[in-house]
PDB file of N, CA and C in Angstrom:
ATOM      1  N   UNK A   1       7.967   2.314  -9.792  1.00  0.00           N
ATOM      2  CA  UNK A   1       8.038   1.109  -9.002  1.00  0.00           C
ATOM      3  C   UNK A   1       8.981   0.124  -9.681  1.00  0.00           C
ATOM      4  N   UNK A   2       9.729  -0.576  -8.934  1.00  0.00           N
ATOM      5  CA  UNK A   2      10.394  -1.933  -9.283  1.00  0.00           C
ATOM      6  C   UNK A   2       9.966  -2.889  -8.768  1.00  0.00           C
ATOM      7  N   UNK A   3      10.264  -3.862  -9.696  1.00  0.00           N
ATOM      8  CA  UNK A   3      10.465  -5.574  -8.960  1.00  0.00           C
ATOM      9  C   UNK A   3      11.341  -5.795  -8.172  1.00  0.00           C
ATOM     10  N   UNK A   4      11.033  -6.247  -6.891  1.00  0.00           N
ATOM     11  CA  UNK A   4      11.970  -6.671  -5.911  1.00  0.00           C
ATOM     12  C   UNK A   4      11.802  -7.920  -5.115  1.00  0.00           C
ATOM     13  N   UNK A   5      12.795  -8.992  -5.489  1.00  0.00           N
ATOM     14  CA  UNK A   5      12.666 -10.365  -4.639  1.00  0.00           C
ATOM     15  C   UNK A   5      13.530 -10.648  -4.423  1.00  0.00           C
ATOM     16  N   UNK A   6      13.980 -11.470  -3.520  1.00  0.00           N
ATOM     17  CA  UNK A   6      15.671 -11.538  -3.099  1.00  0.00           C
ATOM     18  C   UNK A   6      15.643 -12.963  -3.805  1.00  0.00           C
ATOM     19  N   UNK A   7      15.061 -14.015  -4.013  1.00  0.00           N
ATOM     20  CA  UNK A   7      16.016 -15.028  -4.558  1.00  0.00           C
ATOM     21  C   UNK A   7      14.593 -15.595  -5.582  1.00  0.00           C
ATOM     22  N   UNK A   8      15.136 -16.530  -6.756  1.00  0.00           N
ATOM     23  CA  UNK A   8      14.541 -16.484  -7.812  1.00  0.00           C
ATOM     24  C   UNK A   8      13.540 -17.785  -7.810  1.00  0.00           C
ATOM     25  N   UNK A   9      12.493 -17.601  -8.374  1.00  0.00           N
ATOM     26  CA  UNK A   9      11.194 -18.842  -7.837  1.00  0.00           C
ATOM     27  C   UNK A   9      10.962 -18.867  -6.615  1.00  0.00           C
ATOM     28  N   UNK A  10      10.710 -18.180  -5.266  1.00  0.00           N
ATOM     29  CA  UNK A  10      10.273 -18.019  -4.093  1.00  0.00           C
ATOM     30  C   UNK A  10       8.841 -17.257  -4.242  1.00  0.00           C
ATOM     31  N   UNK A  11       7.755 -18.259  -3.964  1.00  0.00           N
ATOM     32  CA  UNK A  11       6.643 -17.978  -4.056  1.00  0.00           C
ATOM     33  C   UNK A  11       6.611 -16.653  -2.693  1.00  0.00           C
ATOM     34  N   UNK A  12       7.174 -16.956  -1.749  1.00  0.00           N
ATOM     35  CA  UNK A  12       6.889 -15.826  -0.448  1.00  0.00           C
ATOM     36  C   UNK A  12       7.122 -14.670  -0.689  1.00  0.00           C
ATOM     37  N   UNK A  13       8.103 -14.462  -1.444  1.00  0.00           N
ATOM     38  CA  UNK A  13       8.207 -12.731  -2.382  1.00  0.00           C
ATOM     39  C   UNK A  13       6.939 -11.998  -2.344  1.00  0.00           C
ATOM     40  N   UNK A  14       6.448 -12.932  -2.920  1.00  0.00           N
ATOM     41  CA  UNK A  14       4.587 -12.266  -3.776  1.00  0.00           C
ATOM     42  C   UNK A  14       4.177 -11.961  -2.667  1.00  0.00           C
ATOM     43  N   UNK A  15       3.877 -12.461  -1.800  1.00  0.00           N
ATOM     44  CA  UNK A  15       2.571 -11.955  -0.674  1.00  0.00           C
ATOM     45  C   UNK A  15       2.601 -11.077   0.115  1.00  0.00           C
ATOM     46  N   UNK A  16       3.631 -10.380   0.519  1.00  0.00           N
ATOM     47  CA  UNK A  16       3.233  -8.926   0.431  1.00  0.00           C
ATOM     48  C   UNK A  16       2.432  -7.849  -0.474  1.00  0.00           C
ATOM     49  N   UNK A  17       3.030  -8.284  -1.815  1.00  0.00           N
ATOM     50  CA  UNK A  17       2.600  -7.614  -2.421  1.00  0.00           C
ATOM     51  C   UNK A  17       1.501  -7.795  -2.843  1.00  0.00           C
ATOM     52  N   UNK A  18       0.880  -8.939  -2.768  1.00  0.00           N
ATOM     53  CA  UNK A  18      -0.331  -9.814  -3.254  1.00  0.00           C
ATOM     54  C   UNK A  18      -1.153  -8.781  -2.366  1.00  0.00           C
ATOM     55  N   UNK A  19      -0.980  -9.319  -1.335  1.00  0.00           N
ATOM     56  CA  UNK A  19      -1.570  -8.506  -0.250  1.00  0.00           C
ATOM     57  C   UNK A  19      -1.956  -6.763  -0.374  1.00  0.00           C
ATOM     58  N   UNK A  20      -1.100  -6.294  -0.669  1.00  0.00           N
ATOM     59  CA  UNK A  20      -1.353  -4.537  -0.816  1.00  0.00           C
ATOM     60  C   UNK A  20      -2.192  -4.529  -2.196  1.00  0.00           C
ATOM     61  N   UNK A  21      -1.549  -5.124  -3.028  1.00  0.00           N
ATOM     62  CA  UNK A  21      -2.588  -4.819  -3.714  1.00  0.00           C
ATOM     63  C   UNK A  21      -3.999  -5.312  -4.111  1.00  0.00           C
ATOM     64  N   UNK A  22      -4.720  -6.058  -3.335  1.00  0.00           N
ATOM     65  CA  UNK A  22      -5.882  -6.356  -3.328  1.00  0.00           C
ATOM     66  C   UNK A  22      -6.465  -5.590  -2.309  1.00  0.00           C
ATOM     67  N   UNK A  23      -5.991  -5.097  -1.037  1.00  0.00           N
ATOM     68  CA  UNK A  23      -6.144  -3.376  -0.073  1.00  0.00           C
ATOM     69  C   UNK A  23      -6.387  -2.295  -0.766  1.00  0.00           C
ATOM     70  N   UNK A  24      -5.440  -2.709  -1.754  1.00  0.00           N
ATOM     71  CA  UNK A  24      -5.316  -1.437  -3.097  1.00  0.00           C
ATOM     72  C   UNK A  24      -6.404  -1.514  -3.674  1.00  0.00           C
ATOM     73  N   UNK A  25      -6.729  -2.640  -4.500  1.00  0.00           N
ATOM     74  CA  UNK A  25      -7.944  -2.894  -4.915  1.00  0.00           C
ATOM     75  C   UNK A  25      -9.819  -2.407  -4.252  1.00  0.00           C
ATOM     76  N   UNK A  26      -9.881  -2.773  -3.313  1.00  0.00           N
ATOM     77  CA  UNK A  26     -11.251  -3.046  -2.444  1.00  0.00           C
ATOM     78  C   UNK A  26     -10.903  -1.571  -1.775  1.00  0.00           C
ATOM     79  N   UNK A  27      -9.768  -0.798  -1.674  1.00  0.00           N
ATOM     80  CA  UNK A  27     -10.274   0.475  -1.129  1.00  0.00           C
ATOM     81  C   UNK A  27     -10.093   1.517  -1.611  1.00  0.00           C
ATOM     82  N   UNK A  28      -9.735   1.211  -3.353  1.00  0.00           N
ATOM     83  CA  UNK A  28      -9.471   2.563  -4.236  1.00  0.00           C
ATOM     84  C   UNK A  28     -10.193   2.297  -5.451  1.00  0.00           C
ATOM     85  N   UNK A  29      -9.682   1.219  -5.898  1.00  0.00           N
ATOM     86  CA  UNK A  29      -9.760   1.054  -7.109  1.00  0.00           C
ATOM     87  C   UNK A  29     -11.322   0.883  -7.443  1.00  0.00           C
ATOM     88  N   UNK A  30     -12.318   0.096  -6.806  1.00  0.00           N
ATOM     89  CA  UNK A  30     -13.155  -0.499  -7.068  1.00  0.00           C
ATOM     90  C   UNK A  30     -14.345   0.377  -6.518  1.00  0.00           C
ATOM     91  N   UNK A  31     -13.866   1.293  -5.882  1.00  0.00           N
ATOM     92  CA  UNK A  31     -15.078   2.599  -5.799  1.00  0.00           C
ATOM     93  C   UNK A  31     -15.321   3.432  -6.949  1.00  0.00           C
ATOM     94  N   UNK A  32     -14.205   3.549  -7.563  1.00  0.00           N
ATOM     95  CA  UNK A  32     -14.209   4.600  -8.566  1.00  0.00           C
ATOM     96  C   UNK A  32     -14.044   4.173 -10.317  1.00  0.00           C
ATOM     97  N   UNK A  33     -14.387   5.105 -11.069  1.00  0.00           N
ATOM     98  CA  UNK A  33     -14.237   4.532 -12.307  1.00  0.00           C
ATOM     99  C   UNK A  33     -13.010   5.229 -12.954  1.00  0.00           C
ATOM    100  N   UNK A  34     -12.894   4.701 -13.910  1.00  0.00           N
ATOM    101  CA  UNK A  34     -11.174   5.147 -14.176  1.00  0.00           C
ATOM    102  C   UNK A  34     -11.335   5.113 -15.853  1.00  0.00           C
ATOM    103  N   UNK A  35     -10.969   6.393 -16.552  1.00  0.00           N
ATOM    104  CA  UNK A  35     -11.227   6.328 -18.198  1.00  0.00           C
ATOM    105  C   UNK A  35      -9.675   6.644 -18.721  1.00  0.00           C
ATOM    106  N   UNK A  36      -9.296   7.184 -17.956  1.00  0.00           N
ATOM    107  CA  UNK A  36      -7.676   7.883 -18.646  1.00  0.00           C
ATOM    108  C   UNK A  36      -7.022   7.089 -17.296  1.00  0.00           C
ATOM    109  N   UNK A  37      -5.646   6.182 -18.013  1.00  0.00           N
ATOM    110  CA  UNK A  37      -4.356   5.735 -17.570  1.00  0.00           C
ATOM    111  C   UNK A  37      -3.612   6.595 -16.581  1.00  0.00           C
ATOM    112  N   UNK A  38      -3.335   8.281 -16.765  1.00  0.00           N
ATOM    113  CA  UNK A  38      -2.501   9.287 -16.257  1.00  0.00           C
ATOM    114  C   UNK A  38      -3.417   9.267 -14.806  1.00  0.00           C
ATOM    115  N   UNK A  39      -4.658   9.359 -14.998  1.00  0.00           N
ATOM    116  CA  UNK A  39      -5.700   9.390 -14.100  1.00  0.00           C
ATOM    117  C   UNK A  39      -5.541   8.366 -12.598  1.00  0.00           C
ATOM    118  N   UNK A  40      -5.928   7.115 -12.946  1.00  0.00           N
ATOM    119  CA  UNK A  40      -5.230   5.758 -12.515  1.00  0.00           C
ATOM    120  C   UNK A  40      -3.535   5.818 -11.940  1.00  0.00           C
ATOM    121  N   UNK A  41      -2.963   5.991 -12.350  1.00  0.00           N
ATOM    122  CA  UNK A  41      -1.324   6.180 -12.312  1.00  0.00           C
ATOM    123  C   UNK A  41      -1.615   7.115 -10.965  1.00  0.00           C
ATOM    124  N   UNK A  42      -1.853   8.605 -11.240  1.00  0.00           N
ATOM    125  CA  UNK A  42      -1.870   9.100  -9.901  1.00  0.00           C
ATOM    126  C   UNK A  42      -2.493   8.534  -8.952  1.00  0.00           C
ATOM    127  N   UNK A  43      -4.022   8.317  -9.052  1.00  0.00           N
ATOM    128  CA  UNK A  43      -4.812   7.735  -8.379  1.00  0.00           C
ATOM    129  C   UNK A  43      -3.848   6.844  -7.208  1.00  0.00           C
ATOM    130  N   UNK A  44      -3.162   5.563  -7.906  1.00  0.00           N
ATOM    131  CA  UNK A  44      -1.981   5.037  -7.136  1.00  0.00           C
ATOM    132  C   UNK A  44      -1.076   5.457  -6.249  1.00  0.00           C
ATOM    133  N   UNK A  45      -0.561   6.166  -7.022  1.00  0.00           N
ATOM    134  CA  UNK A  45       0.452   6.778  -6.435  1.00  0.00           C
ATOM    135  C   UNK A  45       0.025   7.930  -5.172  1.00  0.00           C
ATOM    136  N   UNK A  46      -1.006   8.260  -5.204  1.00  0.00           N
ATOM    137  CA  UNK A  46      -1.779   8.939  -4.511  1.00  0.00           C
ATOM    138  C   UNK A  46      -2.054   7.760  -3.048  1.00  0.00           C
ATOM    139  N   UNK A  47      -2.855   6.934  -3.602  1.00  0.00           N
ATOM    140  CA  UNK A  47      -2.946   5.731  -2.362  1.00  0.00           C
ATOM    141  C   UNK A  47      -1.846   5.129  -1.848  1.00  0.00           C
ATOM    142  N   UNK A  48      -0.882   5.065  -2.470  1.00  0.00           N
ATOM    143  CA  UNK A  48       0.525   4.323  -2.054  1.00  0.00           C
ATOM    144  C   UNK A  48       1.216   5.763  -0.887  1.00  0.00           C
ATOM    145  N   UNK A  49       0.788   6.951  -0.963  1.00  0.00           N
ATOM    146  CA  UNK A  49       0.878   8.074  -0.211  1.00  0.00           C
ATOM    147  C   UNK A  49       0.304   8.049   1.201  1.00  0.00           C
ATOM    148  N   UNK A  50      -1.268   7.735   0.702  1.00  0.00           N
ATOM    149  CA  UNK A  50      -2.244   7.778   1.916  1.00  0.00           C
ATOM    150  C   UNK A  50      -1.686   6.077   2.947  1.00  0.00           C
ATOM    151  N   UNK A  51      -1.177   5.555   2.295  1.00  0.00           N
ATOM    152  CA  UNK A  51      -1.076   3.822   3.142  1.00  0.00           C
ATOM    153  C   UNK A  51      -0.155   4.192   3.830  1.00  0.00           C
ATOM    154  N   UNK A  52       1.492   4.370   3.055  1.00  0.00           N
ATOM    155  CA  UNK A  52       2.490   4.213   4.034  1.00  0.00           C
ATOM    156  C   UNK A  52       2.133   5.601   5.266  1.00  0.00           C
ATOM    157  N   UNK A  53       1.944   6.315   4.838  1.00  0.00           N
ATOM    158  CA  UNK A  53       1.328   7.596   6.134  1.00  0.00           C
ATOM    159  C   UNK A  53       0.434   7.959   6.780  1.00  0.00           C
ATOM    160  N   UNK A  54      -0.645   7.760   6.272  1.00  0.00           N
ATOM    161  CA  UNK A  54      -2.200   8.820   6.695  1.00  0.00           C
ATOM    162  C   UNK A  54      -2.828   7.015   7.056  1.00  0.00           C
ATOM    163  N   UNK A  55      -2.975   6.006   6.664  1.00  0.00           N
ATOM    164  CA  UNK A  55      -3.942   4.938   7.101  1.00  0.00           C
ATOM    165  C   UNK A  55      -3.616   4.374   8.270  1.00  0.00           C
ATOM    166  N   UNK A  56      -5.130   4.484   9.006  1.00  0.00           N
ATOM    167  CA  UNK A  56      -4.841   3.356  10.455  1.00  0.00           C
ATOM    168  C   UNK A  56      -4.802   2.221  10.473  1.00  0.00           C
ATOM    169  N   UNK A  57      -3.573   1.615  10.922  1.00  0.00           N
ATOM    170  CA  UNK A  57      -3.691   0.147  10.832  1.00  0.00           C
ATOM    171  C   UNK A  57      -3.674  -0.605  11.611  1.00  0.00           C
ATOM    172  N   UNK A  58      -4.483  -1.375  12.337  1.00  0.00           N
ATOM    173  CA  UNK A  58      -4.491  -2.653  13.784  1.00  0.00           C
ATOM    174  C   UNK A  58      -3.600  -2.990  14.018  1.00  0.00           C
ATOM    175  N   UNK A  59      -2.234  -3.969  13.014  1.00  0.00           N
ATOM    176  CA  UNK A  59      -1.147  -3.860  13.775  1.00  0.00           C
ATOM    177  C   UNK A  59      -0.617  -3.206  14.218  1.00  0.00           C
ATOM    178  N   UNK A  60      -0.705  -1.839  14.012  1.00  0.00           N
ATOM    179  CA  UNK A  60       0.034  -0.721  14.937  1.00  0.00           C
ATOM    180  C   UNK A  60      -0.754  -0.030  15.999  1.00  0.00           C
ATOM    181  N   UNK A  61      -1.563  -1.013  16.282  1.00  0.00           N
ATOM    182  CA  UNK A  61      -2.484  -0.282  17.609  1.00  0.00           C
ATOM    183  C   UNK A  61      -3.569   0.668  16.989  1.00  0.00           C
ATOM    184  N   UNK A  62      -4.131   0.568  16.499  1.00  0.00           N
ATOM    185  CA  UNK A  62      -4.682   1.374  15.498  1.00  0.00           C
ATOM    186  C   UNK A  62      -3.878   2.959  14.808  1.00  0.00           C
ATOM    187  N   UNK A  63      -2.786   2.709  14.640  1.00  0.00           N
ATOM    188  CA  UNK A  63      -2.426   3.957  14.380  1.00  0.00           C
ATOM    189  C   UNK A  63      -1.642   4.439  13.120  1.00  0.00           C
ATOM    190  N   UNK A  64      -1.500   5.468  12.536  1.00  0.00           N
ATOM    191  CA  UNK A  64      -0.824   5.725  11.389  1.00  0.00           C
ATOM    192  C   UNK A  64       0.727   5.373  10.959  1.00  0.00           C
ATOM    193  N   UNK A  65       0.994   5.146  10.379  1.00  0.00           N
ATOM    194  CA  UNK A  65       2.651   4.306  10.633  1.00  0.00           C
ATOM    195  C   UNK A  65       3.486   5.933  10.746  1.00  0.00           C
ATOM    196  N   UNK A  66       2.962   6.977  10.509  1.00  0.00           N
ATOM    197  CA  UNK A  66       3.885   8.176  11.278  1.00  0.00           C
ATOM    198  C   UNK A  66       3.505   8.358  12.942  1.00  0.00           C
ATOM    199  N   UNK A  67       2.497   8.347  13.268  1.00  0.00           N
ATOM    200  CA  UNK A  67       2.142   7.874  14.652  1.00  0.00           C
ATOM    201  C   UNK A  67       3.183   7.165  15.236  1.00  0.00           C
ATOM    202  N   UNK A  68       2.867   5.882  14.803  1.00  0.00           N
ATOM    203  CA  UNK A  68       3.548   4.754  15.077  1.00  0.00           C
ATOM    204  C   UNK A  68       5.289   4.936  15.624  1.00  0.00           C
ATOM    205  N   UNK A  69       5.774   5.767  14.057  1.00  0.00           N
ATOM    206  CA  UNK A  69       7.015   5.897  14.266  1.00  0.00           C
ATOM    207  C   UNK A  69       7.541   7.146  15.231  1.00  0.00           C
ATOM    208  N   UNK A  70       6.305   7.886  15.310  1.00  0.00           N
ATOM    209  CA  UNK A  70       6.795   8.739  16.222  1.00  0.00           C
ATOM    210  C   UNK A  70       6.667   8.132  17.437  1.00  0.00           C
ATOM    211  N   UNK A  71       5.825   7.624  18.023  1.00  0.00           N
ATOM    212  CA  UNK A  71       5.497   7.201  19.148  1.00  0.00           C
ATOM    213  C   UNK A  71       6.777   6.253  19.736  1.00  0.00           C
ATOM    214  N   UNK A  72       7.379   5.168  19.026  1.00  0.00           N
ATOM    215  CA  UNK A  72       7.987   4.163  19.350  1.00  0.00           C
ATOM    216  C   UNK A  72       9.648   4.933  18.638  1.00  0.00           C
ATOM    217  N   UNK A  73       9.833   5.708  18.513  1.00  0.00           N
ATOM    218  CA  UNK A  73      11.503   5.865  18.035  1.00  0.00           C
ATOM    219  C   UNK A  73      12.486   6.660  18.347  1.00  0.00           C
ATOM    220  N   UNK A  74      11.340   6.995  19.724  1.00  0.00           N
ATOM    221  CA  UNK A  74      12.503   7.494  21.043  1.00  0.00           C
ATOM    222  C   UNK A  74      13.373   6.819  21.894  1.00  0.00           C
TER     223      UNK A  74
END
């Protein structure tokens, strides 16, 4: 992962990300216990898998953002 903000001291940057990761938080992190770092690391990267693809989300009509993109990118 990188840092990415387009211009420097802009609090609005953050809240996306603020945002995912407290989603991140309350629907991965905080079910499970975590002893090894490598563990955690996937764990992430694992959820950052399941979000952008496999999760239903209300703004998209309830639907998976591959749904989504299939549905709407004809």
């Amino acid at each position: 992962m990188r840092q990415s903000m387009s211009r420097v001291g802009k609090c609005i940057d953050n809240g996306p990300m603020e945002g995912f990761w407290g989603i991140l938080k309350s629907e991965m992190y905080y079910l499970r216990k975590f002893t090894d770092k490598n563990v955690l690391t996937a764990a992430i990267q694992d959820y950052i898998a399941f979000y952008n693809t496999r999760r239903y989300q209300k703004r998209l009509n309830c639907m998976t953002p591959m749904e989504f993109h299939a549905a709407y990118a004809a």
